[in-house]
Protein backbone atom coordinates (compact mmCIF):
# COMPACT_ATOMS: atom_id res chain seq x y z
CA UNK A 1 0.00 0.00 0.00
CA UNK A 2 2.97 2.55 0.67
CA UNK A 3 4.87 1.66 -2.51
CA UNK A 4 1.30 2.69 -4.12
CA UNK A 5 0.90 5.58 -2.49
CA UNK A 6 4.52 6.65 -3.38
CA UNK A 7 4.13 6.04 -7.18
CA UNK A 8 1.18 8.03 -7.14
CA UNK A 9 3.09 10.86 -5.93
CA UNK A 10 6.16 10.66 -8.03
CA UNK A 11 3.74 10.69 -10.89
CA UNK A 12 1.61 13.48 -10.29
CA UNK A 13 4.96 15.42 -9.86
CA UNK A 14 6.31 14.35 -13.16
CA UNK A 15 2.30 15.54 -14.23
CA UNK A 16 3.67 18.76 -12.94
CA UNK A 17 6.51 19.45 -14.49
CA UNK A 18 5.29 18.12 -18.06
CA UNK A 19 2.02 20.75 -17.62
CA UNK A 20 4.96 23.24 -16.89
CA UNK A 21 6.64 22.50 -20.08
CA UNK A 22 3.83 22.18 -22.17
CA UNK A 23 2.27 25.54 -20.99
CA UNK A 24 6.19 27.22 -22.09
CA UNK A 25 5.92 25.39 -25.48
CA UNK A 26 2.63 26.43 -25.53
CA UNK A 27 3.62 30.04 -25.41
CA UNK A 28 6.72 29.88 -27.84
CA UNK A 29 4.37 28.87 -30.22
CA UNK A 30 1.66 31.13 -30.01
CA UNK A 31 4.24 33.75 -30.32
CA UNK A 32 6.15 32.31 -33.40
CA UNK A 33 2.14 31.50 -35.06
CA UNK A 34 2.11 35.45 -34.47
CA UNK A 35 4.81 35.87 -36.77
CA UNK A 36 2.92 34.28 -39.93
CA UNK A 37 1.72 36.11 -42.48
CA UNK A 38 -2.07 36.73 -42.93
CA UNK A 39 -2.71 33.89 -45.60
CA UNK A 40 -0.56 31.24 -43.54
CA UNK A 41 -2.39 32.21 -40.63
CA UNK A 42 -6.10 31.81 -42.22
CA UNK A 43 -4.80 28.46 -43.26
CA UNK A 44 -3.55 27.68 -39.73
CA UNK A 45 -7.00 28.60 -38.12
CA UNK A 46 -8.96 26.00 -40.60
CA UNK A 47 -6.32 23.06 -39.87
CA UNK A 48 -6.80 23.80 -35.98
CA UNK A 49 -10.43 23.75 -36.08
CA UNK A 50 -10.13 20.58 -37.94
CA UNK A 51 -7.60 19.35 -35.40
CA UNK A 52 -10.02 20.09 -32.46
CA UNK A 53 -12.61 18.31 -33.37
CA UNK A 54 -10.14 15.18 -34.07
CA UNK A 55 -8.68 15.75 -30.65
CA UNK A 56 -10.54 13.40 -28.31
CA UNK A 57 -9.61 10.00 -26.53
CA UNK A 58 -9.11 7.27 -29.57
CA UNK A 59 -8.53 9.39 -31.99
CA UNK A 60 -6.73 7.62 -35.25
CA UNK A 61 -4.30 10.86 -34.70
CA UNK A 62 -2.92 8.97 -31.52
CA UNK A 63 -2.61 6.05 -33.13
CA UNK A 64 1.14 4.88 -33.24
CA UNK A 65 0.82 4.77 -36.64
CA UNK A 66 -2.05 7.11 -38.03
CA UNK A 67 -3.59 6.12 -40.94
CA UNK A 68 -2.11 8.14 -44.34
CA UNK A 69 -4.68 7.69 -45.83
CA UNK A 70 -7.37 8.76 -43.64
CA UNK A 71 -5.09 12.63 -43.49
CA UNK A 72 -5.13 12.74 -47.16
CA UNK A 73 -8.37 12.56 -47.06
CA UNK A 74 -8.89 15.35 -43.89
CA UNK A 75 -6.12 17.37 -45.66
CA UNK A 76 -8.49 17.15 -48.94
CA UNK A 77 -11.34 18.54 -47.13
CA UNK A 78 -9.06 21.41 -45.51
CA UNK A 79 -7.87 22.27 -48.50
CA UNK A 80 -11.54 22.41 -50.13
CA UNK A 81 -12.66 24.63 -47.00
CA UNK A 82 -9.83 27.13 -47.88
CA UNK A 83 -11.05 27.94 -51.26
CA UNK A 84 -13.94 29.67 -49.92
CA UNK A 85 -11.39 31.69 -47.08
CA UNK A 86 -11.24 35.19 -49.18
CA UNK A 87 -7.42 36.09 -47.90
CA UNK A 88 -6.77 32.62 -49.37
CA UNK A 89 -8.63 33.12 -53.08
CA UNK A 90 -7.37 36.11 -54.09
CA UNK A 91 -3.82 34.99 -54.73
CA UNK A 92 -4.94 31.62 -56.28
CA UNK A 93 -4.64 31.17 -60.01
CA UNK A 94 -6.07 27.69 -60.32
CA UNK A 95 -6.36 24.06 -59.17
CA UNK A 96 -4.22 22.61 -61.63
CA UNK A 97 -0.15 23.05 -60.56
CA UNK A 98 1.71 26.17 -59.26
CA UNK A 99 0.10 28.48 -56.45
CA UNK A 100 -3.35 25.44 -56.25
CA UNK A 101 -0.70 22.66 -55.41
CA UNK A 102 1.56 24.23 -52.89
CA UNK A 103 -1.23 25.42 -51.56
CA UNK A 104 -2.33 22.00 -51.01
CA UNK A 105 1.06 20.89 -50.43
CA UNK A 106 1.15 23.85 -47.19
CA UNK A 107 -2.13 23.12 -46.15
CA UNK A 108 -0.71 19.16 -45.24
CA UNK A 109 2.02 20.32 -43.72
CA UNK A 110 0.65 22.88 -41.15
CA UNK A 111 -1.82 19.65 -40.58
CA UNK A 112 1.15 16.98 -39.76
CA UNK A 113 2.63 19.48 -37.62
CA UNK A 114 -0.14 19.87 -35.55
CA UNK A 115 -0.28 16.48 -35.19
CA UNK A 116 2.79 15.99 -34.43
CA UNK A 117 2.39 19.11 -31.75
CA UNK A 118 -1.01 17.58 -30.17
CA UNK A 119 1.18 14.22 -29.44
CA UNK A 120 3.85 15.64 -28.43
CA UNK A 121 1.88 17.40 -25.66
CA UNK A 122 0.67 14.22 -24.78
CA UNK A 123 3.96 12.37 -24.56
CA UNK A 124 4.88 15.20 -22.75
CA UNK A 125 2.16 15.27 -20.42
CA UNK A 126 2.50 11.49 -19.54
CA UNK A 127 -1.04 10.76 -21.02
CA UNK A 128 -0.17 8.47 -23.82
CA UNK A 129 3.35 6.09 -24.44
């Protein structure tokens, strides 16, 4: 019963240090998301959105190995949602090549980082292995 009681408390302090970390790495990176430009930033606020309501216990984005296929297909949609954003429109020429498919290509990335951000937090916060 005492070993219990002392594993409890070791890991409720490690709890405390990790929300400690995670609220300073939450800070850096609202302050380097400040930084981007207008467009970037538009793009960022439909891929979080997107990411919040994927964030919830069982979520294929905690899976060890989440499914490619299933974020092609959420990066698809985001990317469908940000043709009606207007600061994202008016510098698009098209869906065929150039300024269409990077903005595609962006659009996956800013999603895989979050990703990669939302587990990290967890890792960090001892909530998943």
């Amino acid at each position: 019963m005492e070993e219990e009681k002392r594993n409890c408390y070791y890991r409720s302090v490690k709890n405390k240090e990790g929300f400690e970390n995670a609220a300073k790495l939450e800070e850096d990176r609202r302050l380097m998301e400040s930084y981007f430009p207008q467009k970037a930033g538009s793009l960022k606020a439909l891929v979080t959105d997107c990411c919040d309501r994927l964030d919830y216990e069982g979520s294929f984005i905690y899976d060890q190995y989440p499914d490619k296929r299933n974020m092609e297909r959420i990066c698809r949609e985001i990317y469908a949602r940000a043709w009606e954003v207007p600061e994202v429109t008016l510098t698009q020429t098209g869906e065929t090549g150039g300024e269409g498919e990077l903005l595609e290509d962006f659009v996956t990335v800013l999603f895989c980082q979050e990703i990669g951000r939302r587990r990290g937090v967890r890792k960090l916060l001892g909530d998943w292995d």
